[in-house]
Protein backbone atom coordinates (compact mmCIF):
# COMPACT_ATOMS: atom_id res chain seq x y z
CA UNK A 1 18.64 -23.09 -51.49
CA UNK A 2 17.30 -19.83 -49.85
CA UNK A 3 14.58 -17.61 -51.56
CA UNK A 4 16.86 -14.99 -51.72
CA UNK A 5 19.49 -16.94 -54.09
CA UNK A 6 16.35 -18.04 -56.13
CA UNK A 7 15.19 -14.56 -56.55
CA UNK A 8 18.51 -12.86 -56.69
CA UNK A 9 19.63 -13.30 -60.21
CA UNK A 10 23.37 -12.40 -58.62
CA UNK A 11 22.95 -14.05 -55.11
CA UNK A 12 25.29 -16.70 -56.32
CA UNK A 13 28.06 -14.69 -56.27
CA UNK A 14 27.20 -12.45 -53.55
CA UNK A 15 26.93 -15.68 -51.15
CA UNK A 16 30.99 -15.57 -51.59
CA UNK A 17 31.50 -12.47 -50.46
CA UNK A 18 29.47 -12.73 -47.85
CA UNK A 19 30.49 -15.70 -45.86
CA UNK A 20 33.86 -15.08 -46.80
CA UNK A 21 33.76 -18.23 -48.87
CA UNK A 22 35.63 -16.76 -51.72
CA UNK A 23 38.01 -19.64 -52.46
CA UNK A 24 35.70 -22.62 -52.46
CA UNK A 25 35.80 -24.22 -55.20
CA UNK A 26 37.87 -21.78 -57.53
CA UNK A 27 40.81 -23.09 -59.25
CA UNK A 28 44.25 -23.51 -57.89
CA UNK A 29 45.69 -20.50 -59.68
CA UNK A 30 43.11 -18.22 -58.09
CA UNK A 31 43.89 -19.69 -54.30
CA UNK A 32 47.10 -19.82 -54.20
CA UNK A 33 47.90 -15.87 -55.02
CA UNK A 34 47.77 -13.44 -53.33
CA UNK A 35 48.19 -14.69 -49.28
CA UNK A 36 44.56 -14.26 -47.73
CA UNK A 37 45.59 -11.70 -45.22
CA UNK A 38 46.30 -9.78 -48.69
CA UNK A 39 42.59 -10.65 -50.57
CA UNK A 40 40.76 -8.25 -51.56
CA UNK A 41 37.14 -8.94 -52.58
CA UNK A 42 34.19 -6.98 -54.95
CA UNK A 43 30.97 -8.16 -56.33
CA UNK A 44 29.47 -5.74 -58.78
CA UNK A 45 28.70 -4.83 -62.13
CA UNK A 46 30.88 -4.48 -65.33
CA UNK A 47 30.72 -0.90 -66.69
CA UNK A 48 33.31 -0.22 -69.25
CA UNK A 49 36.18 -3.00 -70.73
CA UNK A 50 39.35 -1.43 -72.15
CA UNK A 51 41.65 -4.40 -72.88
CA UNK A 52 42.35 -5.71 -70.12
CA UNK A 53 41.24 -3.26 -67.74
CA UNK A 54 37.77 -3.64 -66.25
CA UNK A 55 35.70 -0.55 -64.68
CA UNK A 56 33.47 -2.06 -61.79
CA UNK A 57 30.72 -0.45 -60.00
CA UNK A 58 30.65 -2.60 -56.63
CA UNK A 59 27.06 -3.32 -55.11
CA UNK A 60 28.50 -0.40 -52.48
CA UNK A 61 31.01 1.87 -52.06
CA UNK A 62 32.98 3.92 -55.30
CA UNK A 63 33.66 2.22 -58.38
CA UNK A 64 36.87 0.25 -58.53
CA UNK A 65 39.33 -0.17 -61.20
CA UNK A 66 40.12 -4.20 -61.99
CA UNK A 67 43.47 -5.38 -63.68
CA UNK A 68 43.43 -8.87 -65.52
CA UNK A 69 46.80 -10.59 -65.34
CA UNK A 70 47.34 -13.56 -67.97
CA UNK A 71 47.46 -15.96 -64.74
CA UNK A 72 43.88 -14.72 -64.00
CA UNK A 73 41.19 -17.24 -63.73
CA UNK A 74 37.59 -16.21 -65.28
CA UNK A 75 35.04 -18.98 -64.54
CA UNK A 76 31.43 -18.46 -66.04
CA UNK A 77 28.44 -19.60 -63.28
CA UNK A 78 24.78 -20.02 -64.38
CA UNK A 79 22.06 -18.44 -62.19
CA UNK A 80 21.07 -20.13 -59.44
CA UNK A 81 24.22 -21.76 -59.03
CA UNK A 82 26.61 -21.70 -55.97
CA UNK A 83 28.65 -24.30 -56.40
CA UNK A 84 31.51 -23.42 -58.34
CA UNK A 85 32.34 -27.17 -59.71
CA UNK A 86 29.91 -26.20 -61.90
CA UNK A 87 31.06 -22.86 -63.34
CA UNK A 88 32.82 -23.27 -66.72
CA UNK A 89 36.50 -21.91 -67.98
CA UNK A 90 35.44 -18.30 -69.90
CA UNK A 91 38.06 -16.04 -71.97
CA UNK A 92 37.88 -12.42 -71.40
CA UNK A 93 36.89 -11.67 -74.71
CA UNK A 94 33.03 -13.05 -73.52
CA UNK A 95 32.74 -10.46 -70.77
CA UNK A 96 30.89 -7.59 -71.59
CA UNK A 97 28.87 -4.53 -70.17
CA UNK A 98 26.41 -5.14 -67.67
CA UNK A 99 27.77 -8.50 -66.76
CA UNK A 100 27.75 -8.98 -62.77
CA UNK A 101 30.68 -10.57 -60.99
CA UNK A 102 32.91 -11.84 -58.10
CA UNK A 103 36.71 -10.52 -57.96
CA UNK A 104 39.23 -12.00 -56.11
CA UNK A 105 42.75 -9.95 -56.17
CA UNK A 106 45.02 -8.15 -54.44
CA UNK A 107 44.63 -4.34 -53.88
CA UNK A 108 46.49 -2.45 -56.41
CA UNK A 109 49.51 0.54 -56.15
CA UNK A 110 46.38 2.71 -57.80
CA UNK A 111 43.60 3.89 -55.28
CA UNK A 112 40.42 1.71 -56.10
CA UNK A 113 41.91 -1.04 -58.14
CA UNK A 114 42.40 -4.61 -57.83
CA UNK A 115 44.80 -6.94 -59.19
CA UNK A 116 42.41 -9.71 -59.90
CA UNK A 117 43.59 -13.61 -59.38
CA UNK A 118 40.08 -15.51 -60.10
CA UNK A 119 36.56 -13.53 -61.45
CA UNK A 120 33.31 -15.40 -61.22
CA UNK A 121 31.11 -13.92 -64.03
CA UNK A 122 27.19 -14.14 -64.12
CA UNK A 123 26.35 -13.09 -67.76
CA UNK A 124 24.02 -9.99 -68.14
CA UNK A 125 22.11 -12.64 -70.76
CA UNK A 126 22.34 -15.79 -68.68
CA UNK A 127 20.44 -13.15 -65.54
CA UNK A 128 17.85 -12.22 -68.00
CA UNK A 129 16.96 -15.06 -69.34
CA UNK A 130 16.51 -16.61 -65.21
CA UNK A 131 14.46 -13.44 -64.70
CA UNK A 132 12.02 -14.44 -67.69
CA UNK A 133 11.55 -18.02 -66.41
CA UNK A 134 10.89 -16.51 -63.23
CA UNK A 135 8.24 -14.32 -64.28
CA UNK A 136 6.81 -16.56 -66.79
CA UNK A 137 6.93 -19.09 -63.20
CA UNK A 138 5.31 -16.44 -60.62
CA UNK A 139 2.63 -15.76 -63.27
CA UNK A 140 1.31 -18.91 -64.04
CA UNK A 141 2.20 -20.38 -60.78
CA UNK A 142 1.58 -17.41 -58.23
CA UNK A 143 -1.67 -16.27 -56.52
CA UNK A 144 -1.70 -12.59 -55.09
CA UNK A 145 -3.92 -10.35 -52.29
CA UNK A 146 -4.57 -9.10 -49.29
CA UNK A 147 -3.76 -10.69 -45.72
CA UNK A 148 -7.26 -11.29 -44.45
CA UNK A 149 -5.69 -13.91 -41.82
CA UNK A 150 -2.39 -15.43 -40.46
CA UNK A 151 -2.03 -18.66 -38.45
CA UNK A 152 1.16 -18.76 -36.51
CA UNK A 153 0.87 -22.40 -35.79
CA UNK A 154 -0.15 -23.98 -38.52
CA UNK A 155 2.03 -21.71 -41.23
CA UNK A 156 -1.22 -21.00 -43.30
CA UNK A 157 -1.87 -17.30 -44.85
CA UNK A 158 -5.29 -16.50 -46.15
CA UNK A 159 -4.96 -14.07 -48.97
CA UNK A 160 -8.09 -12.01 -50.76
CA UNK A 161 -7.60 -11.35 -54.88
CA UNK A 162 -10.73 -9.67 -55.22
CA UNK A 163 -13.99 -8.83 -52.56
CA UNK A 164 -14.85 -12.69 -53.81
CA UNK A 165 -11.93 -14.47 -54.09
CA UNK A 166 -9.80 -16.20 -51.33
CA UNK A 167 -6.79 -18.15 -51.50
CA UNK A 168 -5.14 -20.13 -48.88
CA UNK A 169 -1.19 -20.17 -49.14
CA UNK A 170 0.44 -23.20 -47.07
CA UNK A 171 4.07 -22.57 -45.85
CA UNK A 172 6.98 -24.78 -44.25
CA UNK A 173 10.35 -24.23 -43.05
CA UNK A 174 11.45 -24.79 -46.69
CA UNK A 175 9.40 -21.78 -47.97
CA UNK A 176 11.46 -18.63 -48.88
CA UNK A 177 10.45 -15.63 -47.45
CA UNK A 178 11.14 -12.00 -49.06
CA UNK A 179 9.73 -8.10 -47.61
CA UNK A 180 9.53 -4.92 -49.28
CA UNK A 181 11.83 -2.22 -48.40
CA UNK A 182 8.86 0.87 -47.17
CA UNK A 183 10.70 2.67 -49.74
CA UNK A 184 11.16 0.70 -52.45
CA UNK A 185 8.75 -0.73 -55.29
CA UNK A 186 11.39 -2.54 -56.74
CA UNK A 187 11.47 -6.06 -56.30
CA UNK A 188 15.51 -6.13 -56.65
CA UNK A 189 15.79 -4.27 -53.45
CA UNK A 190 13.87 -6.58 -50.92
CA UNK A 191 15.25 -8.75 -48.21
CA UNK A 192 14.86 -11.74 -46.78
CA UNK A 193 12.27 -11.77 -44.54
CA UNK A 194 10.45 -14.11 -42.14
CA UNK A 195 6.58 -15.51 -41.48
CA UNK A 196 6.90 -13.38 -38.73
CA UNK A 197 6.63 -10.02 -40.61
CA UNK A 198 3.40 -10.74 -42.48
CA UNK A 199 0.50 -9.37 -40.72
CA UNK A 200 -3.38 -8.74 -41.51
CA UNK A 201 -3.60 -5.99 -44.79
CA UNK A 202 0.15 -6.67 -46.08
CA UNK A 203 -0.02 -7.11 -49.81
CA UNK A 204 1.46 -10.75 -50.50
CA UNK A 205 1.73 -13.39 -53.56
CA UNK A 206 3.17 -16.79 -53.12
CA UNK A 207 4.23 -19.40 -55.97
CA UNK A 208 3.82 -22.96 -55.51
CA UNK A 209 1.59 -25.95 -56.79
CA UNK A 210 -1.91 -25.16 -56.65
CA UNK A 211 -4.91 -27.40 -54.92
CA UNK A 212 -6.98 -29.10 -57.45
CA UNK A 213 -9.54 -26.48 -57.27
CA UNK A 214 -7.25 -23.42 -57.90
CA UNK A 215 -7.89 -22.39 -54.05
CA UNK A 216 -4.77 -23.83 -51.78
CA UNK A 217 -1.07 -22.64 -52.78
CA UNK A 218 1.81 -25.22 -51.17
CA UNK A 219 4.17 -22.07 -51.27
CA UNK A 220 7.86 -22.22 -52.68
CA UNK A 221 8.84 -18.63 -51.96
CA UNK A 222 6.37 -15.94 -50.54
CA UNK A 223 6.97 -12.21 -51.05
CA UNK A 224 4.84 -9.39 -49.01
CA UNK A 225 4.94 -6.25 -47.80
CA UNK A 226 3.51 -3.38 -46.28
CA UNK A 227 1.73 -1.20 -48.95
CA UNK A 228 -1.06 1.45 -49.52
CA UNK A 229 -4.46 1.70 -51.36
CA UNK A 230 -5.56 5.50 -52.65
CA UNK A 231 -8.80 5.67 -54.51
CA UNK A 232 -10.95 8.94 -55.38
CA UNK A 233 -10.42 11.96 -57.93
CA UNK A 234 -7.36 14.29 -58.93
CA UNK A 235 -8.15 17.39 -57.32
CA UNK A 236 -4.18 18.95 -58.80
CA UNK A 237 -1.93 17.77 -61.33
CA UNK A 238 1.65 19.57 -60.86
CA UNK A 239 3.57 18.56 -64.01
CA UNK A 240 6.68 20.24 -62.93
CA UNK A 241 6.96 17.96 -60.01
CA UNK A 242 5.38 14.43 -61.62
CA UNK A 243 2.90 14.84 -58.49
CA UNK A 244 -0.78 14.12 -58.42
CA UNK A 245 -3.36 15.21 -55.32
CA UNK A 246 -5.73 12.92 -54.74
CA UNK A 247 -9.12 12.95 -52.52
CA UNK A 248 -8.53 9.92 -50.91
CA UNK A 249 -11.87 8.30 -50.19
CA UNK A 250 -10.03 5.17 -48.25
CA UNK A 251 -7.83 7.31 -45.76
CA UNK A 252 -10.54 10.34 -46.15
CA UNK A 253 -7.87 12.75 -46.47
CA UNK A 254 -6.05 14.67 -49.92
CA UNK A 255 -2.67 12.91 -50.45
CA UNK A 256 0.13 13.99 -52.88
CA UNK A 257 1.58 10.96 -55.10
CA UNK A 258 4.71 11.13 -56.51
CA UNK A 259 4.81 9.33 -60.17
CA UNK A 260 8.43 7.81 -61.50
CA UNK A 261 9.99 5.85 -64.27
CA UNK A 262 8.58 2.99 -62.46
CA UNK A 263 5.27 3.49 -61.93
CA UNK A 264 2.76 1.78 -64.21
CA UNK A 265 -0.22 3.94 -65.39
CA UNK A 266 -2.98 2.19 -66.97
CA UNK A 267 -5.97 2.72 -67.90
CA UNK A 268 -9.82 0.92 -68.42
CA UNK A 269 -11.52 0.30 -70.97
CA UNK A 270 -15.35 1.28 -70.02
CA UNK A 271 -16.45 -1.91 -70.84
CA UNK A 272 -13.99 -3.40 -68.46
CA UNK A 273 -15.28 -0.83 -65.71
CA UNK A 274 -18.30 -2.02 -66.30
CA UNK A 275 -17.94 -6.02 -65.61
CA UNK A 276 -15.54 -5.03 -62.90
CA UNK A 277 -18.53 -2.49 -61.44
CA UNK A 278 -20.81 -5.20 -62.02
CA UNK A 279 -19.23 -7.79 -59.43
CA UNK A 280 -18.73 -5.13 -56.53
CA UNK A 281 -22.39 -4.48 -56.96
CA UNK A 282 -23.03 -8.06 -56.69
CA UNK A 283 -20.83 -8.45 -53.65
CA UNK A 284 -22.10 -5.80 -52.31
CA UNK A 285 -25.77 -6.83 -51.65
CA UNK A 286 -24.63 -10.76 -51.18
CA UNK A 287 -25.71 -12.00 -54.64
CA UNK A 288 -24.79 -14.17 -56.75
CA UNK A 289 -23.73 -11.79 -59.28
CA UNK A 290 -20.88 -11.19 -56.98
CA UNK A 291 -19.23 -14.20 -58.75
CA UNK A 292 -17.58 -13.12 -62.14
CA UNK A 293 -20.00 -12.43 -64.62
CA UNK A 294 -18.98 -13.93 -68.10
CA UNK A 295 -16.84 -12.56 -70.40
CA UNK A 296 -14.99 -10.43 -67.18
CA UNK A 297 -12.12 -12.70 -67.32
CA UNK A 298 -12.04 -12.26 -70.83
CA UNK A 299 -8.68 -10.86 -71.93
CA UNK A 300 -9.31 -6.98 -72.87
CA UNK A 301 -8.25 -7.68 -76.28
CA UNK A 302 -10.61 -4.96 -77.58
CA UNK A 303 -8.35 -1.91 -76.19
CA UNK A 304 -5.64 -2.80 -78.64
CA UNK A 305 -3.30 -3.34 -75.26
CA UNK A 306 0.23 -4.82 -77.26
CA UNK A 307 0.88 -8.59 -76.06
CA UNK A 308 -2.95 -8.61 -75.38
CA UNK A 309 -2.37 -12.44 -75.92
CA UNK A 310 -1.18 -13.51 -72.92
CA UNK A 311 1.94 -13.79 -70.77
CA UNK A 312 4.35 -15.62 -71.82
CA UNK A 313 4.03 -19.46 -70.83
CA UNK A 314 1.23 -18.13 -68.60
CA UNK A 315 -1.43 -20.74 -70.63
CA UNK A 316 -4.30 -17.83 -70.57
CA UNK A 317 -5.01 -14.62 -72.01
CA UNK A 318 -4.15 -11.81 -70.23
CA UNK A 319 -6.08 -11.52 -67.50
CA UNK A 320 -8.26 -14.81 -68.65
CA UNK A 321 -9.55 -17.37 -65.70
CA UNK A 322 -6.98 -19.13 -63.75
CA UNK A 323 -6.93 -22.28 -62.55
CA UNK A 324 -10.51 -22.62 -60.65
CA UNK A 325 -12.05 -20.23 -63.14
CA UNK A 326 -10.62 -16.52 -61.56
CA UNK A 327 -9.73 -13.57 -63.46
CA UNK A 328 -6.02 -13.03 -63.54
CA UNK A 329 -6.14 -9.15 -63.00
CA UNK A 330 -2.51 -8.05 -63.01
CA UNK A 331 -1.80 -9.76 -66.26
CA UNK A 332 -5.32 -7.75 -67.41
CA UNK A 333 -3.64 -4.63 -66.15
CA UNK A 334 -0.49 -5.30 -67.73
CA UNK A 335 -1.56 -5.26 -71.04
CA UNK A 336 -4.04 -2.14 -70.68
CA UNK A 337 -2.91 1.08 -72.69
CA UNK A 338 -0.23 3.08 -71.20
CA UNK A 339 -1.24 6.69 -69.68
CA UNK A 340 0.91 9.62 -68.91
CA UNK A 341 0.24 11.91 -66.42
CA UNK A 342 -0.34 14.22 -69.30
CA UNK A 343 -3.31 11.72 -70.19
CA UNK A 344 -4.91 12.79 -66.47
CA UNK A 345 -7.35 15.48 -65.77
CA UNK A 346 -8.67 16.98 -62.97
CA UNK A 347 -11.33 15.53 -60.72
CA UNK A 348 -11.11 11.86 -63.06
CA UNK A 349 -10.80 9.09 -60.42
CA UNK A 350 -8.08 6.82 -60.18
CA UNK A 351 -7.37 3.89 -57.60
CA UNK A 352 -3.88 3.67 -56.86
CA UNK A 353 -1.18 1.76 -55.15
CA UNK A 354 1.78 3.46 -53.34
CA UNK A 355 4.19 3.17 -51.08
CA UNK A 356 3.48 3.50 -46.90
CA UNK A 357 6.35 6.13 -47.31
CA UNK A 358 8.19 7.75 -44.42
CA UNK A 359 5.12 9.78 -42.30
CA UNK A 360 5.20 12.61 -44.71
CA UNK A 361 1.98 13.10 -47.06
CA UNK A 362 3.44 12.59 -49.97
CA UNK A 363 3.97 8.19 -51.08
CA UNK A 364 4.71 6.93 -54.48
CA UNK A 365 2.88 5.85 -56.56
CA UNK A 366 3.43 1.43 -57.90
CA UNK A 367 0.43 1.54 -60.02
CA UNK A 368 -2.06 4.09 -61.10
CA UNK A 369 -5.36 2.66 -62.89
CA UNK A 370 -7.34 5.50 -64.38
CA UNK A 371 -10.70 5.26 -66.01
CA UNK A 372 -12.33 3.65 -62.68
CA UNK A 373 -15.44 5.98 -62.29
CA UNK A 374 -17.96 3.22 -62.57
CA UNK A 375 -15.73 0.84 -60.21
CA UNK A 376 -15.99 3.57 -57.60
CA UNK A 377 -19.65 4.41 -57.84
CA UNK A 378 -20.26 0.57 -57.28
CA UNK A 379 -18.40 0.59 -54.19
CA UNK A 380 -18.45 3.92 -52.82
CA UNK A 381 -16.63 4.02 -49.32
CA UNK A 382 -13.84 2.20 -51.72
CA UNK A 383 -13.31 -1.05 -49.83
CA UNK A 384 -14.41 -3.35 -52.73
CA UNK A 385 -11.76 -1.29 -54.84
CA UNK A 386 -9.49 -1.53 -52.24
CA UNK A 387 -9.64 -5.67 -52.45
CA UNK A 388 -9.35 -5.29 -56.07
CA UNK A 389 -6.58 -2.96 -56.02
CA UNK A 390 -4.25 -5.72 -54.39
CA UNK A 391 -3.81 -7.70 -57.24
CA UNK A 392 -2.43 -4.62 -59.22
CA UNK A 393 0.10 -3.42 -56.74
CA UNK A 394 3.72 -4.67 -58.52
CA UNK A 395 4.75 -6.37 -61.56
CA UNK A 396 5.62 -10.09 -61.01
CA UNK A 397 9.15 -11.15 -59.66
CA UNK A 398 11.90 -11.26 -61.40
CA UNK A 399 10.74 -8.73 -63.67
CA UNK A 400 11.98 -5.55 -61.56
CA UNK A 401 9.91 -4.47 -59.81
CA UNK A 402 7.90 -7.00 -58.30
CA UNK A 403 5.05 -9.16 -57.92
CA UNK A 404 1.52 -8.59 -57.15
């Protein structure tokens, strides 16, 4: 199986309708009417049920209205699944709202409609459920950074978490491979991609079994992409237009960052800033304080951050050591307290990650992290925040967005 059909919680029934595989394995009633010069077929999602009259908004093109004959066969498939000897009979009284699926019909007298022969349904609740184990997978399996190094022959990727921690993620031709869109922060709109698109400063995260020591990842699937790091003070705040200007001390120049529904603002604690401060300081002159000091991996259970427990089935606090004894920051971040862009002022610093956008000076913003004064006077051409910063860029896959 690809890393696509892993990732995709609706892959499974896309994979019909794009290799034209639409009859294998559906029953007989489904492939026998109508003749296939006649077929007509839509993958998309259920938006309103009136008897037996389904609304459909296709993955592209306008919505499309979906007639349900008695003769109709509806077939249930799990997640994951592609083989449809494994899908199981469903009435139409199960389907609901949201649910995604495969028609199979003929095109109806009615503009936009389809008389359907044979529906594959993915339930909206089956799809979340995958997406949880997912993320609770990619958290307590996945490692996360900065490309500091790429070997073409031998497959390996050497990724930086923080300025003093490397991993090394091992790849093979069984490996799934995903990219960003430059656009998109969403982890439901990237493609299959290659080895061959991951260069030095993507952001990346791999999930796989981990070395003894916590350092080596034998990667399953491998997500990266092409992202930016902004750190320095507001110098505007336009409300009307959910923009901030920032002073960018990475790029040197004032940038304009767009802030959506999707963008996570956080913010830290001081004390946090402080232990965080305290390694760039130490990795800064070459000491050993450059290692994390103790209690920084400590969960920040003292900001009153909700689900300041821990991820789910992630076996540590949030942002507690993983295996090998490193601070899991983007489960820290996570569970920080929410900000608005109300909550910013002028000239605070922030550190920020954003999309490359399209050449214009204005990206958007994945992540903003307020409360990072201290952070930035320990590292103050930004570089050690920078390194820091790619552990926080998106929230893990299969949660929407995705990973770090």
């Amino acid at each position: 199986m690809t890393g696509r059909k892993r990732f995709s919680a609706w892959a499974a029934i896309a994979v019909f309708c794009v290799t034209g595989m639409g009859t294998l394995g559906l029953p007989a009633q489904a492939q026998d009417a109508p003749p296939a010069s006649a077929a007509v077929r839509k993958v998309g999602t259920v938006k309103s049920i009136t008897g037996k009259t389904l609304v459909v908004k296709p993955d592209s093109g306008p919505e499309v209205n979906v007639v349900v004959q008695d003769s109709t066969s509806i077939v249930r498939l799990a997640p994951g699944q592609t083989d449809l000897k494994s899908a199981t009979p469903m009435p139409l009284g199960e389907l609901q709202v949201g649910d995604r699926m495969l028609v199979r019909g003929a095109a109806g007298s009615a503009p936009d409609s389809i008389v359907a022969s044979a529906i594959v349904v993915m339930k909206a609740t089956d799809v979340s459920q995958k997406q949880q184990q997912q993320l609770q997978d990619w958290q307590r399996r996945g490692a996360g950074g900065i490309v500091t190094a790429v070997d073409e022959t031998s497959g390996i990727i050497t990724i930086a978490s923080t300025p003093t921690v490397s991993y090394v993620v091992k790849t093979s031709a069984s490996t799934g491979f995903l990219r960003y869109s430059p656009n998109s922060i969403k982890f439901s709109d990237a493609l299959k991609g290659t080895f061959d698109q991951i260069k030095t400063g993507d952001q990346l995260r791999a999930r796989g079994n981990r070395s003894a020591d916590g350092k080596e990842v034998t990667a399953e699937e491998v997500i990266s992409g092409t992202f930016r790091n902004i750190a320095g003070p507001v110098t505007a705040i336009d409300s009307a237009n959910s923009t901030v200007t920032v002073k960018d001390i990475l790029a040197k120049k004032t940038v304009v960052v767009k802030l959506t529904a999707a963008s996570q603002m956080r913010k830290l604690p001081p004390q946090l800033a402080q232990r965080i401060a305290f390694v760039l300081k130490g990795s800064a002159a070459g000491q050993p304080g450059g290692a994390t000091p103790p209690g920084a991996g400590a969960s920040p259970q003292s900001s009153s951050a909700p689900g300041a427990q821990g991820a789910p089935g992630g076996g540590n606090s949030a942002g507690g050591p993983r295996p090998g004894g490193t601070p899991d920051f983007q489960q820290m971040i996570s569970r920080l307290p929410a900000v608005t862009l109300a909550d910013l002022q002028k000239d605070e610093a922030v550190m920020i990650v954003s999309t490359v956008g399209t050449g214009g000076t204005e990206v958007t913003a994945i992540t903003l992290l307020s409360g990072v004064e201290q952070i930035l006077t320990a590292s103050p051409n930004g570089m050690g925040a920078a390194a820091l910063l790619s552990g926080w860029n998106l929230s893990a896959p299969g949660g929407g967005e995705g990973p770090q």
